[in-house]
C-alpha atoms as a PDB file:
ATOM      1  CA  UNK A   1     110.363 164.263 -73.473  1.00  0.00           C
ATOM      2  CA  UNK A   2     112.381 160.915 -73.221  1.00  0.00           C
ATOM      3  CA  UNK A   3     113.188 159.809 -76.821  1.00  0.00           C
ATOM      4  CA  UNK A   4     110.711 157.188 -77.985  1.00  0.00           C
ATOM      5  CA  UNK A   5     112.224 153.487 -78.925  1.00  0.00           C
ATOM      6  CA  UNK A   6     110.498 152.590 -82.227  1.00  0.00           C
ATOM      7  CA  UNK A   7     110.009 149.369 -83.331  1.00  0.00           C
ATOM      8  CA  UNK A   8     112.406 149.643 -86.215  1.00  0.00           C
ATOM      9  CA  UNK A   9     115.062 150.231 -84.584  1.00  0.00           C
ATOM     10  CA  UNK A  10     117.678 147.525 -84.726  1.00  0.00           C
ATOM     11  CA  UNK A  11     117.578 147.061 -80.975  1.00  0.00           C
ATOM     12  CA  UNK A  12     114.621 145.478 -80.784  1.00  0.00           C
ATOM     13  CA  UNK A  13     115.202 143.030 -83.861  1.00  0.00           C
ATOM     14  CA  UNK A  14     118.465 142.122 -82.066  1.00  0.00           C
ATOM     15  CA  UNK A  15     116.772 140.683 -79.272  1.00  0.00           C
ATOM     16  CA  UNK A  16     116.648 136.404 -79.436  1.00  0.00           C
ATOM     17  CA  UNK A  17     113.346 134.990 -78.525  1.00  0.00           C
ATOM     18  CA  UNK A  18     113.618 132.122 -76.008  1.00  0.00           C
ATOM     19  CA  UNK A  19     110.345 130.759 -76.979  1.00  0.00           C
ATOM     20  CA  UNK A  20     108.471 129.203 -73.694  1.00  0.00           C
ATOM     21  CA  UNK A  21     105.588 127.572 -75.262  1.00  0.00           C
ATOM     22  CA  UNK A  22     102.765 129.110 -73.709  1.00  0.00           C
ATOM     23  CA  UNK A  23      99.208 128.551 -75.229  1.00  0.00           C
ATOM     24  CA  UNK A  24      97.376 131.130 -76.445  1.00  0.00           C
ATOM     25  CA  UNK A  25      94.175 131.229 -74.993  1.00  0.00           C
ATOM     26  CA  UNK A  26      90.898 132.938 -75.770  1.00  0.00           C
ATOM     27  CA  UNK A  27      90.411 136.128 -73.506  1.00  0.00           C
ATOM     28  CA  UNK A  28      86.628 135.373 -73.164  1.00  0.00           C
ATOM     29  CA  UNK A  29      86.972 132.114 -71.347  1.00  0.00           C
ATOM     30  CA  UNK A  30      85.602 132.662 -67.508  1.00  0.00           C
ATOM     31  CA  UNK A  31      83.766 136.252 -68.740  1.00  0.00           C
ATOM     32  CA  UNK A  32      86.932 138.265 -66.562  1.00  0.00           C
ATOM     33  CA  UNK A  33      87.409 140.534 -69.284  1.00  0.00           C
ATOM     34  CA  UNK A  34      85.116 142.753 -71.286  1.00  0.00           C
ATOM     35  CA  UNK A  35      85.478 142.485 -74.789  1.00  0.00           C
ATOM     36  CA  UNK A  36      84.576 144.515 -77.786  1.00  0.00           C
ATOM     37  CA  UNK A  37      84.025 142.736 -81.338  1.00  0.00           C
ATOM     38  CA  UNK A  38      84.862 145.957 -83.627  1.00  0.00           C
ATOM     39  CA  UNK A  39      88.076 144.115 -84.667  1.00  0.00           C
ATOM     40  CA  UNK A  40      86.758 140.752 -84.685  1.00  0.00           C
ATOM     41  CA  UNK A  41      87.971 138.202 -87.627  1.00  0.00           C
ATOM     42  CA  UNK A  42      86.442 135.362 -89.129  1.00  0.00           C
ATOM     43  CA  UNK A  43      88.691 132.999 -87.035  1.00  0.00           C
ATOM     44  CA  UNK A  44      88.167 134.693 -83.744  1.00  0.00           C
ATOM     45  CA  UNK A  45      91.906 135.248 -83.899  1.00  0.00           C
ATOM     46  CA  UNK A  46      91.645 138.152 -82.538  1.00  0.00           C
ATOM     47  CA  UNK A  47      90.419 137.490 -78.678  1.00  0.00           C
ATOM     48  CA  UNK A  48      93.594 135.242 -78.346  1.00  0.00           C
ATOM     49  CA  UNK A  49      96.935 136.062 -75.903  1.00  0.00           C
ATOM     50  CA  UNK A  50      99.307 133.950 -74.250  1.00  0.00           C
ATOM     51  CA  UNK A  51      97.661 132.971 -71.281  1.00  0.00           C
ATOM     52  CA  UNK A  52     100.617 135.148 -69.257  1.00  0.00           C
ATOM     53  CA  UNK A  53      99.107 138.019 -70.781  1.00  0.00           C
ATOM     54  CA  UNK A  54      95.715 137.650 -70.222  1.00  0.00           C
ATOM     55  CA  UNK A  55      96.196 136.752 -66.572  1.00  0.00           C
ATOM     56  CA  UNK A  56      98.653 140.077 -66.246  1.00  0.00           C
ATOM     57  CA  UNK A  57      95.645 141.590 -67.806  1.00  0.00           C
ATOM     58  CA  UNK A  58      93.016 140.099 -64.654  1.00  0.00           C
ATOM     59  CA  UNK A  59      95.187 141.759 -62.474  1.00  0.00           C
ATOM     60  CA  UNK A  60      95.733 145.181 -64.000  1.00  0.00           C
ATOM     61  CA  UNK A  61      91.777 145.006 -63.909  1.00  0.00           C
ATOM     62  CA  UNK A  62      91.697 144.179 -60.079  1.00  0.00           C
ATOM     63  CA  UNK A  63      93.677 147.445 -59.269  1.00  0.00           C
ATOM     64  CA  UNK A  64      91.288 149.866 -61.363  1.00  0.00           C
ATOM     65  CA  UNK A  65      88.404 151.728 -59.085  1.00  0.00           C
ATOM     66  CA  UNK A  66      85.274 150.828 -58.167  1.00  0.00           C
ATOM     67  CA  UNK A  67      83.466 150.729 -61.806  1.00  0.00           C
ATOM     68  CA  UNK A  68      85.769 150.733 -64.257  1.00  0.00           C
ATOM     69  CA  UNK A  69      87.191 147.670 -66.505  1.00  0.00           C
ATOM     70  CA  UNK A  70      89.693 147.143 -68.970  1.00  0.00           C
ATOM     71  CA  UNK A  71      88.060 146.963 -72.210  1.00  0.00           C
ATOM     72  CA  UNK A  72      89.730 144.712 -74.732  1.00  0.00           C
ATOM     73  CA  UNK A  73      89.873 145.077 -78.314  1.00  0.00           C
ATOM     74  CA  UNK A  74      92.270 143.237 -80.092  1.00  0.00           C
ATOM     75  CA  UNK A  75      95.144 140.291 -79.081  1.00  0.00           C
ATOM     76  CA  UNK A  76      96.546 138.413 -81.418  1.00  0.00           C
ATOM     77  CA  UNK A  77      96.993 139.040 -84.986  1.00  0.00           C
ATOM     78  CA  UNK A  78      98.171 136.532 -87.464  1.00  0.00           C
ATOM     79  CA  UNK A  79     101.525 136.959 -89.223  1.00  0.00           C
ATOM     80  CA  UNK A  80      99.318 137.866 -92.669  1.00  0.00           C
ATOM     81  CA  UNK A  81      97.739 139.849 -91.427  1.00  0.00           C
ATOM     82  CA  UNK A  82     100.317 142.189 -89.560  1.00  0.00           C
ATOM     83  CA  UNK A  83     101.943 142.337 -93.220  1.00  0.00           C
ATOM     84  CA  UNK A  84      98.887 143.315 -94.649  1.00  0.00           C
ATOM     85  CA  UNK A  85      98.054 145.866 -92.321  1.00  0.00           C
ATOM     86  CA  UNK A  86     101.761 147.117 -91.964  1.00  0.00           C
ATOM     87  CA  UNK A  87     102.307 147.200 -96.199  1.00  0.00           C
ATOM     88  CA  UNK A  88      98.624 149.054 -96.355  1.00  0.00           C
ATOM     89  CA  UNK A  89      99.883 151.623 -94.288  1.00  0.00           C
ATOM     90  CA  UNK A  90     103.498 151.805 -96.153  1.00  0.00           C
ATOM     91  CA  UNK A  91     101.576 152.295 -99.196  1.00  0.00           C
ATOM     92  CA  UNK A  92      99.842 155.255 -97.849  1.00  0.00           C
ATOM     93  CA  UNK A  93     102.766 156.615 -96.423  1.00  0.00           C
ATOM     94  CA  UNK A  94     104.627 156.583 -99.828  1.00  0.00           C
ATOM     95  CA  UNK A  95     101.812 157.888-101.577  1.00  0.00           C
ATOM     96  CA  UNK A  96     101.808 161.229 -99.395  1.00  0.00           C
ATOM     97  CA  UNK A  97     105.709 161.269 -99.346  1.00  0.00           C
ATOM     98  CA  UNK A  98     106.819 160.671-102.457  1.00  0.00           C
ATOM     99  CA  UNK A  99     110.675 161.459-101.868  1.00  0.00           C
ATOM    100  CA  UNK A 100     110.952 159.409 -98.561  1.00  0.00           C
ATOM    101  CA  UNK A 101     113.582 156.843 -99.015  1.00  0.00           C
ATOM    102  CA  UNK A 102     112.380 153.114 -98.435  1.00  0.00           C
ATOM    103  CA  UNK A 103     114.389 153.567 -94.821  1.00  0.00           C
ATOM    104  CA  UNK A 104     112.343 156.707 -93.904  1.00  0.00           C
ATOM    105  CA  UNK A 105     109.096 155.064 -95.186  1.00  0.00           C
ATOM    106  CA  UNK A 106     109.486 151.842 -92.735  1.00  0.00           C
ATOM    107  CA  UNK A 107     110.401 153.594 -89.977  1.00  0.00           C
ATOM    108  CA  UNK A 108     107.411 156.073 -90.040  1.00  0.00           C
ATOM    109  CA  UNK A 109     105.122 152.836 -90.731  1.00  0.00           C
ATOM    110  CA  UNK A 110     106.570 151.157 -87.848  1.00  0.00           C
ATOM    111  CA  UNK A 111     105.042 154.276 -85.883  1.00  0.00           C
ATOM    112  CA  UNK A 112     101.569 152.908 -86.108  1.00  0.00           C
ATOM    113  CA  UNK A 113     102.260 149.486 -87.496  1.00  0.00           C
ATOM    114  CA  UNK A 114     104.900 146.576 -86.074  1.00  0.00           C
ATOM    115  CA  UNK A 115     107.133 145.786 -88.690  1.00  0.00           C
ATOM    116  CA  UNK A 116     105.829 141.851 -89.453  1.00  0.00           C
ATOM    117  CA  UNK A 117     109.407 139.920 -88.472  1.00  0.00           C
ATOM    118  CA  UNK A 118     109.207 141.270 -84.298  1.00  0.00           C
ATOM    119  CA  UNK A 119     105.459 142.140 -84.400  1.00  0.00           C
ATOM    120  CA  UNK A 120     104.215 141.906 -80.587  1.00  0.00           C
ATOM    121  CA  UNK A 121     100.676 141.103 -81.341  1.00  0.00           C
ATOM    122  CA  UNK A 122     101.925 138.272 -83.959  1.00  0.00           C
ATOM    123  CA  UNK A 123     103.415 136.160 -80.827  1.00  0.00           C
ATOM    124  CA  UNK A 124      99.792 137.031 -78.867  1.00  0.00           C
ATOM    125  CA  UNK A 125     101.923 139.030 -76.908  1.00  0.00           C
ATOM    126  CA  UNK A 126     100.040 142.280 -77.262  1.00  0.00           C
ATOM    127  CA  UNK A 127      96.839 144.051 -76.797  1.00  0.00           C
ATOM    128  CA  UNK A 128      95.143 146.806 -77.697  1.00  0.00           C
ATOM    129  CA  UNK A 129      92.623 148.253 -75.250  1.00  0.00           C
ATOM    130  CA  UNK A 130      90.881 150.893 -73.406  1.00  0.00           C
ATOM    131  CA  UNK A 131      89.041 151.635 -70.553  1.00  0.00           C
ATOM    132  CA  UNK A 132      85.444 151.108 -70.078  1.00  0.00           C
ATOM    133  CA  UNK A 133      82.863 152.287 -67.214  1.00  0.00           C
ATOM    134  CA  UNK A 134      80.582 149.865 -65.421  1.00  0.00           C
ATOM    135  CA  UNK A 135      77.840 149.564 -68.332  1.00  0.00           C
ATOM    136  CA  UNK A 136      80.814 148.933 -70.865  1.00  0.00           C
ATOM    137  CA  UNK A 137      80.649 152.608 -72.070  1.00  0.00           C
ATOM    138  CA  UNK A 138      84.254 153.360 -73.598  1.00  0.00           C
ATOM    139  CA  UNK A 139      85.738 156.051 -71.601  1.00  0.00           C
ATOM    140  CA  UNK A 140      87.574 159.711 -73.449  1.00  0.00           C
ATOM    141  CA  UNK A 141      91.149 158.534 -73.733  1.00  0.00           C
ATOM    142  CA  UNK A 142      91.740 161.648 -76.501  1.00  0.00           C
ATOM    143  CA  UNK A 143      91.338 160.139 -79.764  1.00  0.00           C
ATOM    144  CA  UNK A 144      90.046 157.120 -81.325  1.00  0.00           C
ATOM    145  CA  UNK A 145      91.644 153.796 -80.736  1.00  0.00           C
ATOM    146  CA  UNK A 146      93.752 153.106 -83.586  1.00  0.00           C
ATOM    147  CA  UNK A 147      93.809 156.997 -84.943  1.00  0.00           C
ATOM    148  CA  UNK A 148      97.351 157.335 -86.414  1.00  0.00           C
ATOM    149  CA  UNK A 149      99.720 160.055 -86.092  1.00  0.00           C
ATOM    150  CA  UNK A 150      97.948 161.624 -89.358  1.00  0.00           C
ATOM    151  CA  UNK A 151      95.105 161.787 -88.555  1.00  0.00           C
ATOM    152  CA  UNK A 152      95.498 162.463 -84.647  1.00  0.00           C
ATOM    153  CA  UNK A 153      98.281 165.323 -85.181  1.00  0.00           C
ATOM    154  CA  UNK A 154     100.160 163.410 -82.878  1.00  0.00           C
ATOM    155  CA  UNK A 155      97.401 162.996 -80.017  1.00  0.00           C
ATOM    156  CA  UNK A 156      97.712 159.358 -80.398  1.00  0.00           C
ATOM    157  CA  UNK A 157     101.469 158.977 -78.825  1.00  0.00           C
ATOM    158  CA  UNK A 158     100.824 158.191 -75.078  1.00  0.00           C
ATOM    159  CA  UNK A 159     102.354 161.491 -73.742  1.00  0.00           C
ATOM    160  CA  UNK A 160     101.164 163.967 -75.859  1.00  0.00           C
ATOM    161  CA  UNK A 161     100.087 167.127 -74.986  1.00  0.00           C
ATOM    162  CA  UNK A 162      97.019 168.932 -75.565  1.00  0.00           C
ATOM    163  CA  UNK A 163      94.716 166.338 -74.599  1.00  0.00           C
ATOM    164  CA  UNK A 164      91.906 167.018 -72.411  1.00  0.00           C
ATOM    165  CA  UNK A 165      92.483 166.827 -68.609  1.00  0.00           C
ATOM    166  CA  UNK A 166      90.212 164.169 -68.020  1.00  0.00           C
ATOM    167  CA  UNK A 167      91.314 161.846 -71.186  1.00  0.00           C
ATOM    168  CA  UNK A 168      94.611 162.404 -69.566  1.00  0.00           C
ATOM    169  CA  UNK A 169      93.971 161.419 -65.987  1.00  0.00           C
ATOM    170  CA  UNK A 170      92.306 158.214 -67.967  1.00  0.00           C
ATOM    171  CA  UNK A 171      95.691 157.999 -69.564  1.00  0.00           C
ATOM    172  CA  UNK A 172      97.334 157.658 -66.734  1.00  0.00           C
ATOM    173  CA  UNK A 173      95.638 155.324 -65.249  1.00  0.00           C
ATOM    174  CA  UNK A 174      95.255 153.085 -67.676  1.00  0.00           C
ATOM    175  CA  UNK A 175      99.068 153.257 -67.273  1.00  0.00           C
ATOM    176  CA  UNK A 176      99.318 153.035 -63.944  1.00  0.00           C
ATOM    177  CA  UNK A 177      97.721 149.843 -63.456  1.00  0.00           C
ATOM    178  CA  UNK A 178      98.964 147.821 -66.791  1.00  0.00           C
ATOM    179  CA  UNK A 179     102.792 148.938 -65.710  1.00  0.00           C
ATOM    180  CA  UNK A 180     101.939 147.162 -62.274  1.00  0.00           C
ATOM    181  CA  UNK A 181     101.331 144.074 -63.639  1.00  0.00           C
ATOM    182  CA  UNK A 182     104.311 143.848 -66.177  1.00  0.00           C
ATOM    183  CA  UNK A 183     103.183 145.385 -69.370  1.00  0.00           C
ATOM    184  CA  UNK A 184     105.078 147.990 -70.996  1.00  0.00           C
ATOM    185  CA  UNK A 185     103.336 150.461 -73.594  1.00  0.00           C
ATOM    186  CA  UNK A 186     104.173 151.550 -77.122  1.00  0.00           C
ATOM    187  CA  UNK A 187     104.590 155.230 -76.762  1.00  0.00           C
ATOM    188  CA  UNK A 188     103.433 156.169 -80.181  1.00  0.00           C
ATOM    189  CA  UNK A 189     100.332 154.487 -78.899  1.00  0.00           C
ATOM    190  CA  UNK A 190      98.119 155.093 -76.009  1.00  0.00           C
ATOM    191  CA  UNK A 191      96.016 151.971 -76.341  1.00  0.00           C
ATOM    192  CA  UNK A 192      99.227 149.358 -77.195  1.00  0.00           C
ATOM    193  CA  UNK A 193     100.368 147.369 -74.469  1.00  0.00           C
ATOM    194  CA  UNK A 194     102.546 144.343 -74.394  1.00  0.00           C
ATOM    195  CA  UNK A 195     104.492 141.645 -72.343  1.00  0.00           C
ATOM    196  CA  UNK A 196     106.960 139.302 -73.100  1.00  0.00           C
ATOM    197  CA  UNK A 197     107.930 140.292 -77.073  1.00  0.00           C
ATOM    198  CA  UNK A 198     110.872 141.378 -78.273  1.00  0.00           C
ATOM    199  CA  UNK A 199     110.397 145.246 -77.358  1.00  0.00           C
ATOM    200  CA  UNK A 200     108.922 144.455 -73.907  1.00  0.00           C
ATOM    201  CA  UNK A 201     112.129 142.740 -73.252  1.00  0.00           C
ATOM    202  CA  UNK A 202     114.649 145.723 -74.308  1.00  0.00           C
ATOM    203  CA  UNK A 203     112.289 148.026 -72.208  1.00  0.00           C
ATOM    204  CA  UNK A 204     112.605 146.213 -69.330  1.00  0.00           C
ATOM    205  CA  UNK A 205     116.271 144.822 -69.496  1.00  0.00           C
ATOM    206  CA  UNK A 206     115.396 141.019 -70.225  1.00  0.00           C
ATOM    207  CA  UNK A 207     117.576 139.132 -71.824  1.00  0.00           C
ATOM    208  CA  UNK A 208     115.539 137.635 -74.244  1.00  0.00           C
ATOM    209  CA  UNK A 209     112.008 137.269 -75.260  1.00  0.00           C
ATOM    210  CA  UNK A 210     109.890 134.413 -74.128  1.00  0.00           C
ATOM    211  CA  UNK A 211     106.831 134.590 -76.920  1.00  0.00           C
ATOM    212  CA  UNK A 212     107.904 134.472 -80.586  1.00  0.00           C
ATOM    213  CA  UNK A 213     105.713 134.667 -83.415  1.00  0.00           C
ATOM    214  CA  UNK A 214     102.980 131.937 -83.423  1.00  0.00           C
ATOM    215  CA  UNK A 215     100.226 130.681 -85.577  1.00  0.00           C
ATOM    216  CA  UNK A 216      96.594 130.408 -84.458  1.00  0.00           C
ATOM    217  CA  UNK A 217      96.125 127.043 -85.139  1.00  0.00           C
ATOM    218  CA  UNK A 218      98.885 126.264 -82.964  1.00  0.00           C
ATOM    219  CA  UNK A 219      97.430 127.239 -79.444  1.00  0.00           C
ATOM    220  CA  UNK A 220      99.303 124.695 -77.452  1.00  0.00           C
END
């Protein structure tokens, strides 16, 4: 198995952001996508991407079969709260590891959460979604959205083996059609996608980033 590039690692850190401006726009506009509210906030922040993404998104939809759709969950997430989320799961990770160093204990977080300084879904470049069948019905993708590497034994990493056949062939081709249109995954997660952030650009080769962290109430 090809060593996975975590978000820790320096590389990705090292990468400038050439910031183009692009709005971020509300992925239920027009009805293209489906979306699920499980990780809805009080501002709605989370059904916003940069409007690249989402139409990257349209397209990856377009390529799936007859009666399946992409079923988003969450886009953007404000800088707060990616520190929140990534220090609530530090905390549990130094609870159950006592004699990890602070190095070890960041770079297992950034497993399951961005670190908050090159988070992907902090510049609305990011989503996390699923596939869904024509009434909506989430399809078996072999664990939960959002299980962690705990809890999942691992199952949650993109290529991991001992899934089920058929949550596998949905693997795939969820895969198959976001990688057409541009986005590159987060191997540690099945469900992560991204385009244009800082760890889309050293997977593909770019030179720089074009979204940087952004606030919500700054969607133009």
């Amino acid at each position: 198995m090809t060593k996975i590039v975590l978000m820790s690692d320096p590389r990705v850190a090292a990468l400038p952001v050439a910031e183009c401006g692009e709005p971020l726009v509300d992925v239920r506009g027009g009805g293209a996508l489906l979306v699920d509210t499980r990780k809805q906030d009080p501002a709605d922040a989370f059904a916003y991407l940069r409007q690249g993404v989402v139409e990257r998104l349209i397209a990856a939809q377009e390529l799936l079969p007859r009666g399946l759709r992409l079923l988003f969950v969450e886009g953007y997430r404000p800088p707060s709260l990616q520190r929140e989320y990534f220090e609530e799961y530090a905390g549990q990770l130094r609870a159950a590891q006592p004699d990890w160093s602070a190095e070890q204990i960041h770079t297992a977080a950034s497993r399951y959460v961005s670190p908050p300084s090159i988070a992907p879904h902090s510049a609305g470049a990011a989503v996390d979604l699923t596939l869904a069948d024509a009434d909506g019905r989430e399809l078996d993708l072999g664990t939960r959205m959002n299980a962690d590497p705990e809890e999942s034994q691992g199952a949650c990493y993109t290529d991991a083996p001992g899934i089920g056949a058929e949550a596998r062939a949905h693997r795939e081709l969820l895969g198959s059609v976001l990688t057409a249109a541009g986005l590159v995954n987060y191997p540690t997660e099945w469900w992560h996608w991204s385009y244009g952030d800082r760890y889309w650009a050293l997977m593909t080769g770019a030179a720089a980033a074009v979204y940087g962290p952004k606030e919500i109430d700054a969607r133009s």
